[in-house]
Structure formats: structure tokens, C-alpha cells
Protein backbone atom coordinates (compact mmCIF):
# COMPACT_ATOMS: atom_id res chain seq x y z
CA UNK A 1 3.05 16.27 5.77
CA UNK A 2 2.96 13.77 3.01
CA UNK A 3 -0.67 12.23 1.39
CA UNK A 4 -0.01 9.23 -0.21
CA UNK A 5 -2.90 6.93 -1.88
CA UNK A 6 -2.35 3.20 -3.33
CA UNK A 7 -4.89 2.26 -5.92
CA UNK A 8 -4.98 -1.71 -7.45
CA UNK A 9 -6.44 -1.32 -11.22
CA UNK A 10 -8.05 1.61 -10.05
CA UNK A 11 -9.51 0.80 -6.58
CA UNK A 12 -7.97 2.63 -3.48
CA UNK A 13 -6.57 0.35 -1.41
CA UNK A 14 -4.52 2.88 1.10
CA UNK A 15 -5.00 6.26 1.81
CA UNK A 16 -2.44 7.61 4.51
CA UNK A 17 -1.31 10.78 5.56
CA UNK A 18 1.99 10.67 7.59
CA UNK A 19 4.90 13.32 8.69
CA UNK A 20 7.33 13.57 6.63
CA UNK A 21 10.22 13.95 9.24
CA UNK A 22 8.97 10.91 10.91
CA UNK A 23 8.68 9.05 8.05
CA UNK A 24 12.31 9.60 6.67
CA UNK A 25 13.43 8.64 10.76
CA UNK A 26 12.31 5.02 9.37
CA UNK A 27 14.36 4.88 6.33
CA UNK A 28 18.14 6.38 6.83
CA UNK A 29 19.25 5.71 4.42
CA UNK A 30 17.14 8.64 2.56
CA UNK A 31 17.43 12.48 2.98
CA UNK A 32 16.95 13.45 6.95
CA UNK A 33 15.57 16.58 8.25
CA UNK A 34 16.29 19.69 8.43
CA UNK A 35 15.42 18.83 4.85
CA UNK A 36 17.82 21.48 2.25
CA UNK A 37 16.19 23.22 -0.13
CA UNK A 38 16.53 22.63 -4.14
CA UNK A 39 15.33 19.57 -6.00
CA UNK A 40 15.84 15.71 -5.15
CA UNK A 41 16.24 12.38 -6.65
CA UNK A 42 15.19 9.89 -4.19
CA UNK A 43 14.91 6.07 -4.90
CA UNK A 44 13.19 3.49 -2.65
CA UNK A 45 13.13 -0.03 -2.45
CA UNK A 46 11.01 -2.58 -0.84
CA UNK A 47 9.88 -5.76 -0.87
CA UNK A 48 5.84 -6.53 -1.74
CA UNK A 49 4.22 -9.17 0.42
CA UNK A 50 4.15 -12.61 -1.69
CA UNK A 51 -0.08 -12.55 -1.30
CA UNK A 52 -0.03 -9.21 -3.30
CA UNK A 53 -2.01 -10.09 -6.23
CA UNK A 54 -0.38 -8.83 -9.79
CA UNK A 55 -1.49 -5.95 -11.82
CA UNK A 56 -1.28 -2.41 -12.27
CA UNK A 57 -0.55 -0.09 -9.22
CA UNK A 58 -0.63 3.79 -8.87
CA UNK A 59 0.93 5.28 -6.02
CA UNK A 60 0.45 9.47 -5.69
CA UNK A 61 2.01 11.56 -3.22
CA UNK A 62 1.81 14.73 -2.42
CA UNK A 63 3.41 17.15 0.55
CA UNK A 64 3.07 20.39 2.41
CA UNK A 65 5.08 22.33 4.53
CA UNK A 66 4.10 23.30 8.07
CA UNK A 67 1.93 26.14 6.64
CA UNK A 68 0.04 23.99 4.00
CA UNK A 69 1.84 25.23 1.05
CA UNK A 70 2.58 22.53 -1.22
CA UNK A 71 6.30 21.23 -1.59
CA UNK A 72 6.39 18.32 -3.83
């Protein structure tokens, strides 16, 4: 399971907690599951909405396992 939370200058704007197998079915182009062991470099791109105001964003993940231990 991944957390993820999207804060504008400081405000949360999205807080969203999604399955990470699921999640990676929507972007192939990244890692798939079985997911291997060992550290990763993973890049993502995608385009922001033109109505997205400018300024500082945060975005902070963070996953667990299938017994709640943390993986990233």
C-alpha cells in the first residue's frame, strides 16, 4: 500500500492511499509486480493541468508491505 499526500505552499490538497500493484498496472512503463527486492530508481512524468496555480508543491509517499511493515 502506498500513502501519498499533495500539499500547495503548505495546504493538503490530496491525501490518497492506493495499492501499489494496482497502481504500477496504470503506468507500464514502471517496475511491475512481483516487485524484486533491492533498491530502485524510478522516474515519472506527467503533465499538470494548465488551471494548476504556480508555487511550491510537496509530494510524500510512503509504503507498506502486506503485513504493515514499511518498504519505502
Amino acid at each position: 500500500t502506498v500513502d501519498v499526500l499533495v500539499q500547495y505552499n503548505g495546504i493538503p490538497l490530496v491525501k490518497d492511499k492506493m495499492e501499489i500493484c494496482e497502481a504500477l498496472k496504470q503506468e507500464p512503463t514502471l517496475p511491475q509486480c512481483p516487485l524484486t527486492k533491492g533498491p530502485w530508481d524510478v522516474t515519472y512524468k506527467g503533465k499538470i493541468p494548465l488551471l494548476i496555480p504556480p508555487g511550491k508543491y510537496s509530494i510524500n509517499g510512503s509504503a507498506t508491505n502486506q503485513n504493515g511493515k514499511p518498504i519505502s
